[in-house]
N, C-alpha and C. Protein backbone atom coordinates (compact mmCIF):
# COMPACT_ATOMS: atom_id res chain seq x y z
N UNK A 1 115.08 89.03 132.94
CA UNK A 1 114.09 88.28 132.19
C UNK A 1 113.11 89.27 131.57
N UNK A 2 112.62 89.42 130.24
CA UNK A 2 111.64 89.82 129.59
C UNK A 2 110.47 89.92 129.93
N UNK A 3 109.50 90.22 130.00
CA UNK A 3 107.92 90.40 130.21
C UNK A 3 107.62 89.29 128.95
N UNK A 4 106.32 89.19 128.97
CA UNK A 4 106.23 88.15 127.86
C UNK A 4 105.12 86.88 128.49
N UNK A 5 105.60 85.78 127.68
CA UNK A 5 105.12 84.20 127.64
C UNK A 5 105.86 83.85 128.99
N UNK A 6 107.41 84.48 129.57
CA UNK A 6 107.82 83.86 130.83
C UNK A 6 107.48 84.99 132.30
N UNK A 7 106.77 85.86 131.76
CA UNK A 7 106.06 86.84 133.23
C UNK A 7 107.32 87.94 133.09
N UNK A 8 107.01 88.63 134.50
CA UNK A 8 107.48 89.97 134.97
C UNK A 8 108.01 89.26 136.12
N UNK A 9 109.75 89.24 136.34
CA UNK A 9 109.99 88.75 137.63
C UNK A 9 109.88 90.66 138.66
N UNK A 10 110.21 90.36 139.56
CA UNK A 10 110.24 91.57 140.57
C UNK A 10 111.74 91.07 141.43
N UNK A 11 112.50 92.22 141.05
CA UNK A 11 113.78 92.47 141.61
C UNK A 11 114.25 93.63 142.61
N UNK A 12 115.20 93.42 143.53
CA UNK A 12 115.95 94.46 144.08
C UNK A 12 117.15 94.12 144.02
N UNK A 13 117.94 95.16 144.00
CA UNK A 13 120.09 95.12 144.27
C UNK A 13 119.62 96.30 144.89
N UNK A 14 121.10 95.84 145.60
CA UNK A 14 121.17 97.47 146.23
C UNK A 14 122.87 97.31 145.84
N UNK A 15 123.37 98.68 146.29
CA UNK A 15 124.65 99.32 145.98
C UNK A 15 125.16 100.20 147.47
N UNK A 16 126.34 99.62 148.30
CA UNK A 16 126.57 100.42 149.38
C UNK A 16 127.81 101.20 149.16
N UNK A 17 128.36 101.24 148.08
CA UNK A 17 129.32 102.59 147.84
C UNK A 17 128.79 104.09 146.12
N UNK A 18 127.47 103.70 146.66
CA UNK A 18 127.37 104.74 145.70
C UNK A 18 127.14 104.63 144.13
N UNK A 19 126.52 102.86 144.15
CA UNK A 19 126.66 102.48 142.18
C UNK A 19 127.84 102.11 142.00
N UNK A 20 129.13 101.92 142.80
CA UNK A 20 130.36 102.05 142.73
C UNK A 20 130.28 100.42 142.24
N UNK A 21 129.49 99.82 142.83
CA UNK A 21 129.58 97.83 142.69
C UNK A 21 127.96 97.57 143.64
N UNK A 22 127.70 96.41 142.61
CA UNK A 22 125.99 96.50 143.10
C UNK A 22 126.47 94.84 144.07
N UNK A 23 124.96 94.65 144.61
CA UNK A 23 125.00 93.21 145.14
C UNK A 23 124.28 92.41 144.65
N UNK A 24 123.65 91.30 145.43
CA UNK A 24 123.20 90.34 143.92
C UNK A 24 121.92 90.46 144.38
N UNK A 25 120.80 90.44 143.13
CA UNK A 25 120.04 90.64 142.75
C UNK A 25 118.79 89.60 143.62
N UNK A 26 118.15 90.08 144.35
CA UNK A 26 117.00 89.62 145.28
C UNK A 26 115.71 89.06 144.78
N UNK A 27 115.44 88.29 144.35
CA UNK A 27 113.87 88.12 143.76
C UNK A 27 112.73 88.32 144.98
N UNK A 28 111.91 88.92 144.41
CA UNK A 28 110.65 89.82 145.46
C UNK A 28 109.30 88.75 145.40
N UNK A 29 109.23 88.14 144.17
CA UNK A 29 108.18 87.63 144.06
C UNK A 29 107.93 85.84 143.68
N UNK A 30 107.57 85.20 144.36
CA UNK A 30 107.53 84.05 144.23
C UNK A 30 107.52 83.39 142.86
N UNK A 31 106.85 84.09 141.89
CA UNK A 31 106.36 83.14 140.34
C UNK A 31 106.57 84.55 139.62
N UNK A 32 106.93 84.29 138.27
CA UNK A 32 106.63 85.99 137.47
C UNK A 32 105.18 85.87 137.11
N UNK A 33 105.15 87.61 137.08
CA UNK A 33 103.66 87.64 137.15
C UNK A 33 103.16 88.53 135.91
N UNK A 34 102.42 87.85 134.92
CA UNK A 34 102.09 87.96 133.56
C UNK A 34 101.51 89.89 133.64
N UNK A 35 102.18 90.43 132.61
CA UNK A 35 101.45 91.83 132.59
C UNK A 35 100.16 91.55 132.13
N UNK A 36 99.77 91.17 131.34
CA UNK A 36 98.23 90.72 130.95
C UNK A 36 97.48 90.58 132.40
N UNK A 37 98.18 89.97 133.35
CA UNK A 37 97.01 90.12 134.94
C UNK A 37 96.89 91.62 135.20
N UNK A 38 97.59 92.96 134.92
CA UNK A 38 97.60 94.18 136.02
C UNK A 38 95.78 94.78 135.31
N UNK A 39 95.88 95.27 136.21
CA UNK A 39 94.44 96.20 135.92
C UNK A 39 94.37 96.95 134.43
N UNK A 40 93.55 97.03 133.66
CA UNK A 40 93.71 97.39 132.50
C UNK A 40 93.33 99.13 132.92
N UNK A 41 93.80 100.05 131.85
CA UNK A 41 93.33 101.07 132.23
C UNK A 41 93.23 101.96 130.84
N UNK A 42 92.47 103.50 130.74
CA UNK A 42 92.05 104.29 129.63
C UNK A 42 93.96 104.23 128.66
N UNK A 43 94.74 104.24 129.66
CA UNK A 43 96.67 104.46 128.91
C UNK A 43 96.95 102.98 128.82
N UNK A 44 96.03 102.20 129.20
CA UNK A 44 96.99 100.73 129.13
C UNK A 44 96.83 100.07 130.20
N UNK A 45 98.02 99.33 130.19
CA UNK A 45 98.25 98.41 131.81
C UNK A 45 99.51 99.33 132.60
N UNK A 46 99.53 99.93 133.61
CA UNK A 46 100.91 100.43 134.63
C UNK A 46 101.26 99.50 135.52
N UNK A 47 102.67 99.34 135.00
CA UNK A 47 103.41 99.18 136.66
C UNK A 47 103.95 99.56 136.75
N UNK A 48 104.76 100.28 136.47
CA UNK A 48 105.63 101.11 137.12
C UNK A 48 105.59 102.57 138.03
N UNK A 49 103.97 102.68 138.00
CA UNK A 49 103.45 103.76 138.85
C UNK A 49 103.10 103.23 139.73
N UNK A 50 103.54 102.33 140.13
CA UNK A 50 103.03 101.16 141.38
C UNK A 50 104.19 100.95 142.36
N UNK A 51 105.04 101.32 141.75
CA UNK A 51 107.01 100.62 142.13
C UNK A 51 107.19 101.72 143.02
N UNK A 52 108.23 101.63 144.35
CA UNK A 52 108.95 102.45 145.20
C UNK A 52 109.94 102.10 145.74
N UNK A 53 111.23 102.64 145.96
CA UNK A 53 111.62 102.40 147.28
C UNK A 53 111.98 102.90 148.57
N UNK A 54 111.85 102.72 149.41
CA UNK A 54 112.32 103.75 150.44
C UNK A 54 113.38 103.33 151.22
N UNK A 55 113.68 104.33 152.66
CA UNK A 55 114.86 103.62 153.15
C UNK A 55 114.21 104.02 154.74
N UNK A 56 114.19 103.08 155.48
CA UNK A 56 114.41 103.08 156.86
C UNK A 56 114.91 102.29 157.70
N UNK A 57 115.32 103.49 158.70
CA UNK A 57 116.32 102.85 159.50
C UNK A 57 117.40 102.18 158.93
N UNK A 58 117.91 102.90 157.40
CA UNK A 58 119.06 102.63 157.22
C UNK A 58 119.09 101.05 156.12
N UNK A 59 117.53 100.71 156.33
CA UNK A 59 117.14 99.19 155.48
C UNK A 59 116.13 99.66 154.26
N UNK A 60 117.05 99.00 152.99
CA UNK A 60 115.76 99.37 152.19
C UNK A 60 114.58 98.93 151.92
N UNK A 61 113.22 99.25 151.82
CA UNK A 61 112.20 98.60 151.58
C UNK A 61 111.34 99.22 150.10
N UNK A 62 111.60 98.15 149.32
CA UNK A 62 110.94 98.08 148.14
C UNK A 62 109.30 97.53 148.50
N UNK A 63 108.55 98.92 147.60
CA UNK A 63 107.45 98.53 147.23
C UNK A 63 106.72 98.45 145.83
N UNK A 64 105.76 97.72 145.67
CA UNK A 64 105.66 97.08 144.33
C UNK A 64 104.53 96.55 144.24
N UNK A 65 103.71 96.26 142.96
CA UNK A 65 102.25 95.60 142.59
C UNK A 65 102.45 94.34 142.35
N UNK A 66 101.42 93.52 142.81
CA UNK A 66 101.70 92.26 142.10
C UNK A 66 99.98 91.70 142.01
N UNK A 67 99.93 91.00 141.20
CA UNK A 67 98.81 90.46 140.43
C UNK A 67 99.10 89.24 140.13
N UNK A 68 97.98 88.55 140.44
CA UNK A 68 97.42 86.88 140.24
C UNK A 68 97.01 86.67 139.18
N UNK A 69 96.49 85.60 138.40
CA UNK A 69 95.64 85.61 137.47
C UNK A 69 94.32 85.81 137.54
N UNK A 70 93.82 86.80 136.18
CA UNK A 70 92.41 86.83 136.93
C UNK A 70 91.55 85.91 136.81
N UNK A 71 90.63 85.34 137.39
CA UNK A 71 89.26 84.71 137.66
C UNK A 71 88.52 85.49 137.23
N UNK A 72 86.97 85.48 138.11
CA UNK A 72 86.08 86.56 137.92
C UNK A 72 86.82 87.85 138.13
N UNK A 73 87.29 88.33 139.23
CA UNK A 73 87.53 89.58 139.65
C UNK A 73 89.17 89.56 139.03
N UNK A 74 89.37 90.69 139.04
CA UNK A 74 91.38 91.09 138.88
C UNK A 74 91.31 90.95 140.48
N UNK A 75 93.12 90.50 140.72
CA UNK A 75 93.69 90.00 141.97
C UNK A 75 94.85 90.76 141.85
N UNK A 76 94.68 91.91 142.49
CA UNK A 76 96.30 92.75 142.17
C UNK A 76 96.25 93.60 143.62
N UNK A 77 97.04 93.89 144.59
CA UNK A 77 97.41 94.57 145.74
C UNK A 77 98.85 95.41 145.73
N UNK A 78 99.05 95.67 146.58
CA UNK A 78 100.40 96.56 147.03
C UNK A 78 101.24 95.95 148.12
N UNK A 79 102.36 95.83 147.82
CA UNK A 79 103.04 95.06 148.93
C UNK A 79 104.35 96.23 149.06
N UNK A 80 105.00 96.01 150.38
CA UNK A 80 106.22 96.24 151.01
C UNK A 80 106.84 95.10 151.68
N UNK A 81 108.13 95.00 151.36
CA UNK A 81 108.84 93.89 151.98
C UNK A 81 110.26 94.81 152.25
N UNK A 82 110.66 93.89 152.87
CA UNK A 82 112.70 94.21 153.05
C UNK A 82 113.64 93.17 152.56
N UNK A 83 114.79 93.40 151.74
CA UNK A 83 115.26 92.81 152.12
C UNK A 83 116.12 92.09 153.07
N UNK A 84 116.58 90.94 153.18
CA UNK A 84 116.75 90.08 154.01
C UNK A 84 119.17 90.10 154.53
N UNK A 85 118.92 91.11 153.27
CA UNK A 85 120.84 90.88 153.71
C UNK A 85 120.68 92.27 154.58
């Protein structure tokens, strides 16, 4: 899905032979979440300096920004999750 009028969804696949054949695609985040919410900054808006993944214990754990709409204040944090296969 596009960024845009329908949001930023947040995805993971993973691949256990190497990219050889992926698996299906995990959604991370409950609602897509409009780039217009991330923190504005002097280069713009980033997310992708926000994105990671790591691996432990053999499980991967994606980390990632996510942002609310703003109100008074911006609503944006850092999360880590796992997936679930």
């Amino acid at each position: 899905m596009a960024s845009g009028a329908d949001g930023q969804p947040s995805r993971v696949v993973e691949s256990k032979d190497g990219g050889g054949s992926w698996g299906v695609r995990t959604r991370l985040n409950g609602e897509p979440m409009s780039l217009d919410w991330l923190s504005e900054t002097t280069l713009g808006r980033m997310l992708g300096d926000y994105i990671s993944v790591s691996w432990v214990g053999g499980r991967v754990i994606p980390v990632l920004s996510l942002a609310g709409e703003p109100g008074f204040t911006m609503a944006q944090a850092i999360f880590a999750t796992r997936a679930t296969s």
